[in-house]
Protein backbone atom coordinates (compact mmCIF):
# COMPACT_ATOMS: atom_id res chain seq x y z
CA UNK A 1 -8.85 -11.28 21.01
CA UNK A 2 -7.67 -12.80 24.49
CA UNK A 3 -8.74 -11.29 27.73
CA UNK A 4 -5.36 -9.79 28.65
CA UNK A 5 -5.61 -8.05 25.22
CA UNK A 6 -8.88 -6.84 25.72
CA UNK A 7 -8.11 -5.50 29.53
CA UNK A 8 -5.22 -3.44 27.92
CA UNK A 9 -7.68 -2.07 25.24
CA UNK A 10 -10.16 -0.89 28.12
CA UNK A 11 -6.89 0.80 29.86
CA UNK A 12 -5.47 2.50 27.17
CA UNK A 13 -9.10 3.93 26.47
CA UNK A 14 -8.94 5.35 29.89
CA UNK A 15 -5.64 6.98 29.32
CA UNK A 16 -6.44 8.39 25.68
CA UNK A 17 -9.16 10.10 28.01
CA UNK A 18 -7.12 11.08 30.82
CA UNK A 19 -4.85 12.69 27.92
CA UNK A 20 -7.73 14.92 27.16
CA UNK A 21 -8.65 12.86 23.55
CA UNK A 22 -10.88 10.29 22.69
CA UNK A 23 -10.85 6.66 20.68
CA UNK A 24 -14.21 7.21 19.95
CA UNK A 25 -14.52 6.08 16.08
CA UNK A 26 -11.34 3.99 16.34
CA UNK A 27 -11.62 0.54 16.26
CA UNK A 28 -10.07 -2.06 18.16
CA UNK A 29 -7.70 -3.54 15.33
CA UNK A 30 -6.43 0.26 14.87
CA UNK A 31 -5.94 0.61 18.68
CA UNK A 32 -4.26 -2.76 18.85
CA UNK A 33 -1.23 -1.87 16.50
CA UNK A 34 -0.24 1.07 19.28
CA UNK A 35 -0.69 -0.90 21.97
CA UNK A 36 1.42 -4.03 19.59
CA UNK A 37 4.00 -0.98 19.29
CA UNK A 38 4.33 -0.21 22.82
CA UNK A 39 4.72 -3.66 24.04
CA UNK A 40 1.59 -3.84 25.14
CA UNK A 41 1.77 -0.92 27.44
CA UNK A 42 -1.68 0.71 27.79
CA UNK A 43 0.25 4.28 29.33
CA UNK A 44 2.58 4.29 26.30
CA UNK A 45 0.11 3.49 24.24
CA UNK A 46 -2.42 5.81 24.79
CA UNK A 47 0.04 8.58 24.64
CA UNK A 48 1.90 7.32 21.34
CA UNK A 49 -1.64 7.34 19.90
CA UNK A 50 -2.94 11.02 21.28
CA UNK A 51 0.70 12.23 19.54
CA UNK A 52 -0.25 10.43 16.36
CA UNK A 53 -3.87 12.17 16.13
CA UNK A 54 -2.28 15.38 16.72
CA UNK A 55 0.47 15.02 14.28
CA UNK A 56 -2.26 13.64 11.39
CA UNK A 57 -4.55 16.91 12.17
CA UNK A 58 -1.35 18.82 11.50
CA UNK A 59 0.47 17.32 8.79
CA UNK A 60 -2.78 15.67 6.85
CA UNK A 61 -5.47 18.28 7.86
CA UNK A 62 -7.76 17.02 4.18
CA UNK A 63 -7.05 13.15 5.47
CA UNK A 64 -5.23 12.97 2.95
CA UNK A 65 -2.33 14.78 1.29
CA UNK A 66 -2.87 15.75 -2.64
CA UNK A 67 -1.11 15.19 -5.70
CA UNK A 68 -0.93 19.23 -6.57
CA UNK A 69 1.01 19.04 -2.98
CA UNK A 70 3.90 17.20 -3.67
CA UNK A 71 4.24 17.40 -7.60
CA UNK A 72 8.14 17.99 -7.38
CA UNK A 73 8.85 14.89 -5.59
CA UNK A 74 6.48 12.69 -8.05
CA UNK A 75 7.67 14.15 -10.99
CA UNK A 76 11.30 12.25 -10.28
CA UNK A 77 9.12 9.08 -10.54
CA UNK A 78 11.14 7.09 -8.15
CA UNK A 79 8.15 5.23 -6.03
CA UNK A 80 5.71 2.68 -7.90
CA UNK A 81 2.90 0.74 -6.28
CA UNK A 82 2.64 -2.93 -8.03
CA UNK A 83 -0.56 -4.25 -6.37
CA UNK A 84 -1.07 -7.09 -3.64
CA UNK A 85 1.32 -9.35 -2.69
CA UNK A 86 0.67 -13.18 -1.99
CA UNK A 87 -0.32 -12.41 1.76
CA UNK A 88 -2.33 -9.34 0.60
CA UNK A 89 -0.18 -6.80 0.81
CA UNK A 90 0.06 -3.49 -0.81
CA UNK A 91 3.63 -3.75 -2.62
CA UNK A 92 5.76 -0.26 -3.32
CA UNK A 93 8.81 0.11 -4.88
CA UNK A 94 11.21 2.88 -4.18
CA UNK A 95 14.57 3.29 -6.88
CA UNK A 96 16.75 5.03 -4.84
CA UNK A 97 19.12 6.29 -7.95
CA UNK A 98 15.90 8.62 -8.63
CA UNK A 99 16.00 10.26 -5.22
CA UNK A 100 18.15 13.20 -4.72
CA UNK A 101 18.17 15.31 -1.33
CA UNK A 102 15.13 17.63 -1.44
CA UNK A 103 15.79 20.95 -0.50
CA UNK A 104 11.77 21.75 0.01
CA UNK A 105 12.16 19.31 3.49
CA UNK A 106 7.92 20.45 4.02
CA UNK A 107 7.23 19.04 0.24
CA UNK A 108 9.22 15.65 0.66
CA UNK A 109 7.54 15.05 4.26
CA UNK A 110 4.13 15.51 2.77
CA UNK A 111 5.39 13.08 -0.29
CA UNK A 112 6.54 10.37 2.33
CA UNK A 113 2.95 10.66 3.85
CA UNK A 114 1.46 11.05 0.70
CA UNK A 115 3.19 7.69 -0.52
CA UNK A 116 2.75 5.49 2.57
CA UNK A 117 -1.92 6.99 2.78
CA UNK A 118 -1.61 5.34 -0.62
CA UNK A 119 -0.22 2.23 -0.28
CA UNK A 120 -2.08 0.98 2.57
CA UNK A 121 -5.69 3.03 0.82
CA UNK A 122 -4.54 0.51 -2.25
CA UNK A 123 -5.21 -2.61 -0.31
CA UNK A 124 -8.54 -2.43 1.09
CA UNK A 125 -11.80 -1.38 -0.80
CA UNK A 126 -14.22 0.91 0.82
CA UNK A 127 -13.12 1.36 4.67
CA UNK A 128 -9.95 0.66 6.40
CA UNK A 129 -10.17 -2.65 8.69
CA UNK A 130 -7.11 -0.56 10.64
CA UNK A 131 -4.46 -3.09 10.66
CA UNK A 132 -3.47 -3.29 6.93
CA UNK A 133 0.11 -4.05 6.40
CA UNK A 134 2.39 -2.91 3.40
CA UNK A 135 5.51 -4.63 2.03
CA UNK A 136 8.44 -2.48 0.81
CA UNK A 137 11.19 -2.52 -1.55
CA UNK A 138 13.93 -0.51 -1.56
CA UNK A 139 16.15 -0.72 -4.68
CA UNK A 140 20.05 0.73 -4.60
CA UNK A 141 20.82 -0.41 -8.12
CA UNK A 142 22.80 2.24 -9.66
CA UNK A 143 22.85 4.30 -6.84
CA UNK A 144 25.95 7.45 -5.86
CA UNK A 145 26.82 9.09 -3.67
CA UNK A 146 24.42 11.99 -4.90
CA UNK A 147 21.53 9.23 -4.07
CA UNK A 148 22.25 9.05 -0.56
CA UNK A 149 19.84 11.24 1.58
CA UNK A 150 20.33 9.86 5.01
CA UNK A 151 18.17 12.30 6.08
CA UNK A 152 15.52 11.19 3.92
CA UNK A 153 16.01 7.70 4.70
CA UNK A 154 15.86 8.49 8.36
CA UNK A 155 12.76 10.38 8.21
CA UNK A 156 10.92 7.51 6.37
CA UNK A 157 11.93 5.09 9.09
CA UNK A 158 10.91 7.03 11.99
CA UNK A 159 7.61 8.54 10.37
CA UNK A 160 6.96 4.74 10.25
CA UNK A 161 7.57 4.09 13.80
CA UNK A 162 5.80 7.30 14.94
CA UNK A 163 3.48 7.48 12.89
CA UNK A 164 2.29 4.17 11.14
CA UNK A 165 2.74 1.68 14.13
CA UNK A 166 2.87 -2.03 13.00
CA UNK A 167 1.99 -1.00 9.18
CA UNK A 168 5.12 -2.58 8.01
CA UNK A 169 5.21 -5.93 7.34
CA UNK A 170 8.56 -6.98 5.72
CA UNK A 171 11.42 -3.99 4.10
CA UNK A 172 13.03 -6.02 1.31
CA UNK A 173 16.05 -4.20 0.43
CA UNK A 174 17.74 -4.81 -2.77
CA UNK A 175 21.08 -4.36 -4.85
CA UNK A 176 22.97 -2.30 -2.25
CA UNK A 177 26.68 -1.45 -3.16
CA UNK A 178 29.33 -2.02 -0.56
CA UNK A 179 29.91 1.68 -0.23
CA UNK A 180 26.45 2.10 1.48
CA UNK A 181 26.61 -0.61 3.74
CA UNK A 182 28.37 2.13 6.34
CA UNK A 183 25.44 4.54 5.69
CA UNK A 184 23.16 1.89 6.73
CA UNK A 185 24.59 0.67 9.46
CA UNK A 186 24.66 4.53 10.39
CA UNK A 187 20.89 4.62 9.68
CA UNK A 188 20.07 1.91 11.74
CA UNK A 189 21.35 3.57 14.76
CA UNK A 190 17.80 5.16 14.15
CA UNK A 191 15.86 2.64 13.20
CA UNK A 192 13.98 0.47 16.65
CA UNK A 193 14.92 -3.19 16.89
CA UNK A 194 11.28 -4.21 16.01
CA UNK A 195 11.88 -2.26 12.76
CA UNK A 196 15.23 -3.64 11.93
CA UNK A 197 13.76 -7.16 11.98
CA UNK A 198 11.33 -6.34 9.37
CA UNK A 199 14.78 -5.36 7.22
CA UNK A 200 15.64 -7.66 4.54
CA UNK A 201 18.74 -7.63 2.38
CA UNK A 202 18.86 -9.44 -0.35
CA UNK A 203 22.45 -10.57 -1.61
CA UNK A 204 22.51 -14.27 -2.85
CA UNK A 205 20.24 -15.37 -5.89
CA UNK A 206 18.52 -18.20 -3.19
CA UNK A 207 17.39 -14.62 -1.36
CA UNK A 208 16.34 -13.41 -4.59
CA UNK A 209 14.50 -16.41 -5.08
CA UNK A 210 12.79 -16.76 -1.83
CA UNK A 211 11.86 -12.93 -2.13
CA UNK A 212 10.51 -13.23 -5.47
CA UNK A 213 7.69 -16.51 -3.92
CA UNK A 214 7.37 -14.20 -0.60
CA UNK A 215 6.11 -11.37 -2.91
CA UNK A 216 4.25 -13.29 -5.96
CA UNK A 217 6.00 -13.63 -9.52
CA UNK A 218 2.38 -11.87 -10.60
CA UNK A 219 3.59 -8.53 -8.53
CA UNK A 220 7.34 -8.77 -8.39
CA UNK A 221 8.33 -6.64 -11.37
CA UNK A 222 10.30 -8.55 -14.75
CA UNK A 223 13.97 -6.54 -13.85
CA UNK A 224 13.42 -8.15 -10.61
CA UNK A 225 12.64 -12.10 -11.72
CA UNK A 226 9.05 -12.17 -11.35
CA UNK A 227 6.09 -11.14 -14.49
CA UNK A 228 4.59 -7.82 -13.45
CA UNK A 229 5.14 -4.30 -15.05
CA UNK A 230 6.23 -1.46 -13.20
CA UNK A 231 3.30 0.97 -12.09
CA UNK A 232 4.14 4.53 -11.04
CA UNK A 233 2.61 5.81 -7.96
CA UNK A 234 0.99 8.86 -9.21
CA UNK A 235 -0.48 6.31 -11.69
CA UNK A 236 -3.06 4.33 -8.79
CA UNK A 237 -6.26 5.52 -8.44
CA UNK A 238 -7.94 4.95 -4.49
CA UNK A 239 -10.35 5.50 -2.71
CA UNK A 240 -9.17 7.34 1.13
């Protein structure tokens, strides 16, 4: 860590405190990915982080959310977690033609925040380091227009930029028909620019290719090129 970062660390400390909270059993690697997410900005920061604390003692008051929770929205089976990627990242799959619009909006909420706690949980053993980094897919094969939640879609994005600053590392998107290519560019009026670079969608086999030795042939699943099995998320076992 460089001086410069470690003068905005000591600043946005100050202002966590001014805000009336405290950093106190947060290390610096956590801290780093708000102040990453705010361009460095201790002010922003601090108060993107005191939001964040408030909004996991709300929504995840256990530290966790649990299965019984949000055993409507696993029970479509439409998320799987394949293991570490080459890079070490946790690797989750989402098959969009599973999803349909939930009309419990608390339940799927919970199940987006159940899904992303488990990813990241799945790639470190015993304590969080705080700046693990998951890769997603997002798979449109087969997909209608009864699929399309762009509701849904948009409240996975922004819980990630709200909520899980700098946990994304790439968004591999796969498969996606030419009808949906106006919903997305309608989606990504809501997605940030720093988000939207992580976004990668795949359309020539070379892209397929280069995805598949990003990922690892060991993790990418067999109806996608690579060797793995698909694992369902309700199926991983961790340790929050």
């Amino acid at each position: 860590m460089d001086r410069n970062q470690e003068i905005a660390l000591a600043k946005m400390r100050k202002s966590v405190e001014k805000l009336g909270s405290s950093t106190e059993s947060y290390g610096e690697k956590t801290l780093m990915r708000f102040l990453i997410a705010r361009s460095m900005n201790p002010e922003k920061a601090a108060k993107m982080f005191c939001q964040w604390k408030k909004w996991r003692a709300e929504m995840v008051p256990l530290g966790y959310i649990p299965d019984s929770e949000v055993a409507d929205e696993s029970a479509a089976e439409k998320v799987y977690l394949q293991g570490l990627s080459k890079n070490g990242y946790p690797v989750a799959i989402i098959k969009l033609n599973k999803h349909f619009a939930s009309k419990d909006q608390v339940q799927f909420k919970k199940f987006v925040v159940h899904a992303l706690d488990k990813t990241i949980a799945s790639s470190f053993n015993g304590s969080e380091i705080g700046n693990e980094k998951l890769i997603a897919i997002l798979d449109l094969q087969n997909i209608t227009y009864s699929n399309v939640d762009t509701r849904g879609l948009i409240t996975g994005f922004q819980f990630l930029q709200a909520y899980y600053p700098e946990r994304l590392a790439t968004c591999y998107i796969l498969h996606m028909p030419q009808f949906f290519v106006t919903v997305w560019r309608f989606i990504c009026h809501f997605i940030d620019k720093a988000t939207q670079q992580k976004m990668r969608i795949i359309m020539s086999e070379e892209q397929k290719q280069e995805f598949i030795r990003e990922v690892g042939e060991d993790v990418v699943p067999t109806e996608y090129g690579g060797r793995a099995e698909l694992v369902l998320l309700q199926d991983v076992v961790v340790n929050y």
